[in-house]
Protein backbone atom coordinates (compact mmCIF):
# COMPACT_ATOMS: atom_id res chain seq x y z
CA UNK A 1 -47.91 1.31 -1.89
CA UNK A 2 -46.59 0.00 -5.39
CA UNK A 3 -44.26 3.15 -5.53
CA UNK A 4 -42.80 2.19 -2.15
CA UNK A 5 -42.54 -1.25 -3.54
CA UNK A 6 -41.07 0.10 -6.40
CA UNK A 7 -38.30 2.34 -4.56
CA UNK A 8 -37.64 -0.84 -2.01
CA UNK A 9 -36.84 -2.97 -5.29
CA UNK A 10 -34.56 -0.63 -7.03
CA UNK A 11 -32.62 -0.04 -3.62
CA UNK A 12 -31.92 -3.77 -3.68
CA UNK A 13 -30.94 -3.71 -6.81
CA UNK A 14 -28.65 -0.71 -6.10
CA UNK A 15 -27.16 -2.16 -3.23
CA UNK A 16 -26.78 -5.57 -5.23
CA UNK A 17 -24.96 -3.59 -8.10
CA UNK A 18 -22.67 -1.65 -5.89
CA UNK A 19 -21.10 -4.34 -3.89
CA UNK A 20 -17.55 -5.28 -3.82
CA UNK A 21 -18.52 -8.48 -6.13
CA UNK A 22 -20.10 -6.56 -9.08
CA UNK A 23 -17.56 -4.10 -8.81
CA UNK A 24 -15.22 -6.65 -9.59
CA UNK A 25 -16.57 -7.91 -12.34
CA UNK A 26 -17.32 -4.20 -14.09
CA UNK A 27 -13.58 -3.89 -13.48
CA UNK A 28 -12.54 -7.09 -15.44
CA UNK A 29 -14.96 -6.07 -18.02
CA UNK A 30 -13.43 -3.01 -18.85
CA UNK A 31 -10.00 -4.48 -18.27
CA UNK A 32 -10.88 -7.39 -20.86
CA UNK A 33 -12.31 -4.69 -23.49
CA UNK A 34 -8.86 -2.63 -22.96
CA UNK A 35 -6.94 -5.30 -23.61
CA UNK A 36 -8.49 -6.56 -26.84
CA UNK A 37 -8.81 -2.76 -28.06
CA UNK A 38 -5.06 -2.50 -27.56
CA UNK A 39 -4.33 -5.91 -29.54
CA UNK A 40 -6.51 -4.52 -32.29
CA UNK A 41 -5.90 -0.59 -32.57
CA UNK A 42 -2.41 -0.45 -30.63
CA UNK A 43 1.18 0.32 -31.23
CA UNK A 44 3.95 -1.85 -29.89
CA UNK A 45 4.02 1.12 -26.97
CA UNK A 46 0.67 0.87 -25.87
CA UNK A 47 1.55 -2.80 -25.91
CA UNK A 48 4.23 -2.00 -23.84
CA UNK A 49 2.44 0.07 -21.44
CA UNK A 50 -0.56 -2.25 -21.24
CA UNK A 51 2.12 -4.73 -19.90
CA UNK A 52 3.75 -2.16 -17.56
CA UNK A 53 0.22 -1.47 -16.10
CA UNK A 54 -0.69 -4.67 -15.29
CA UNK A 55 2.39 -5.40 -13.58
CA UNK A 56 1.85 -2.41 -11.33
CA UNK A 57 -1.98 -3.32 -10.91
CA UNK A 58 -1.01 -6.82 -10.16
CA UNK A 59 1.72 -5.86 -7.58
CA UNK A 60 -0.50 -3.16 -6.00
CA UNK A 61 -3.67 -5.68 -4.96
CA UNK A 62 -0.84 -8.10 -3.75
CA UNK A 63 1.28 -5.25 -1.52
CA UNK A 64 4.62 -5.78 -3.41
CA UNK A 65 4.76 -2.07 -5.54
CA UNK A 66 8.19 -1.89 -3.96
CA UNK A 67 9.18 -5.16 -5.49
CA UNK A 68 7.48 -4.09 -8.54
CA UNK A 69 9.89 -0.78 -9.12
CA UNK A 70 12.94 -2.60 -8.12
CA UNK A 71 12.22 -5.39 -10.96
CA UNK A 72 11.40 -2.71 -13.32
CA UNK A 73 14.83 -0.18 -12.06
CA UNK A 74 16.49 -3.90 -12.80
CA UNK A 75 14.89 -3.82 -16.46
CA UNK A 76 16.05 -0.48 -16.88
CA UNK A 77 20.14 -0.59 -15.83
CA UNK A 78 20.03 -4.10 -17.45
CA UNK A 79 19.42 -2.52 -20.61
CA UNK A 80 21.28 0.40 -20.29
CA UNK A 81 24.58 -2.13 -19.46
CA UNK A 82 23.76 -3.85 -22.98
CA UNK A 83 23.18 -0.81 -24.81
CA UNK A 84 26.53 0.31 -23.80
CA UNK A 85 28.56 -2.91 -24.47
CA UNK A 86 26.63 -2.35 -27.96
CA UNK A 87 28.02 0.78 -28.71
CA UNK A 88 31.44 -0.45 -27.80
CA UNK A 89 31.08 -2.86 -30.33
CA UNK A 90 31.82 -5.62 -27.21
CA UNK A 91 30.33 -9.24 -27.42
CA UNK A 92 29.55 -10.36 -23.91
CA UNK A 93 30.70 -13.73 -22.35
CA UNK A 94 28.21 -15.42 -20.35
CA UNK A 95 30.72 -14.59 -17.24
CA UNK A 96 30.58 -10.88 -18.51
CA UNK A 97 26.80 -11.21 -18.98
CA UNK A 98 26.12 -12.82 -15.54
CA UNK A 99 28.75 -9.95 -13.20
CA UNK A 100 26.40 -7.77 -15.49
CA UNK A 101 23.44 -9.18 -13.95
CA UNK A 102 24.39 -9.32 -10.32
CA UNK A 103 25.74 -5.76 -10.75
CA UNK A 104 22.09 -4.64 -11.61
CA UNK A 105 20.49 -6.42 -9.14
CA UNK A 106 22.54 -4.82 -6.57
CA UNK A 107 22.30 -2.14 -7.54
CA UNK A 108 18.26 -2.52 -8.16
CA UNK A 109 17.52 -4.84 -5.28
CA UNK A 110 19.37 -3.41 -2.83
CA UNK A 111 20.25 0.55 -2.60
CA UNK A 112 21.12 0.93 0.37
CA UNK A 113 23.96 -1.44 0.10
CA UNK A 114 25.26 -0.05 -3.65
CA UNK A 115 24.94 3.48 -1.63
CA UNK A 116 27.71 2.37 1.45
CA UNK A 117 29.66 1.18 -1.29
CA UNK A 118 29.69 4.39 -3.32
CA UNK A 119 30.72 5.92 0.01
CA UNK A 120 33.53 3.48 0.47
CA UNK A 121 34.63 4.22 -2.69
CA UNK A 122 33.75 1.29 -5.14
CA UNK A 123 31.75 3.39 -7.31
CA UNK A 124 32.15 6.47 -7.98
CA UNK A 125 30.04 8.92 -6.40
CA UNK A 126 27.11 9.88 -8.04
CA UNK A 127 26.52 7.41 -10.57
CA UNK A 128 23.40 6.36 -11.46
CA UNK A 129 24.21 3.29 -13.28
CA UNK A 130 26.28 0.01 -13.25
CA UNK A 131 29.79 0.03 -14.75
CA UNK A 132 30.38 -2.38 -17.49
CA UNK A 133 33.95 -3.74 -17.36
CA UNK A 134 35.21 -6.17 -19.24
CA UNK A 135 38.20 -8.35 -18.40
């Protein structure tokens, strides 16, 4: 009888440890002990991708991953339009910075509309990224 006991009790405790609640927890744990591991022992990437990671984690438990890629495509042309007015030497107004802006959002935010308008010939066909003009 104590072995049944025994067996009975560490079910419990299996069934206790294995529920959505503990699981949880073992998850923040190990999320908490990542982090500080990265802030001691990491490079500026890891940093970097720590960041990226949570963002994605974050925007899959709340349903918005395609929000998620569309921000980050935004990061991505935003930078590419500064890195070229860098290596024309160009200093942005904030007029120049904000059509910048808007450009990459539409672009980001909203494909399907920067696609009809590479079909009706605003931008060139087959670009990938936002033209920086300057006035």
């Amino acid at each position: 009888m104590r072995f049944y006991g025994k067996l009975l009790l560490l079910l419990a405790i299996f069934a206790w440890a294995s529920s959505t609640g503990m699981r949880d927890v073992a998850s923040d744990v190990a999320y908490a002990v990542r982090v500080k591991f990265v802030l001691a022992f990491g490079s500026a990437s890891d940093f970097d991708f720590l960041i990226d990671d949570t963002q994605q984690m974050l925007a899959v438990q709340s349903g918005s991953l395609d929000v998620y890629h569309a921000g980050k495509r935004y990061r991505e042309l935003l930078a590419e339009g500064l890195a070229d007015a860098a290596r024309r030497n160009l200093t942005l107004s904030e007029e120049e910075l904000s059509r910048l802006q808007a450009a990459c959002a539409r672009e980001a935010f909203h494909p399907a509309l920067s696609a009809r308008n590479a079909r009706n010939g605003s931008r060139p066909p087959g670009r990938t990224g936002v033209e920086l003009t300057v006035r």
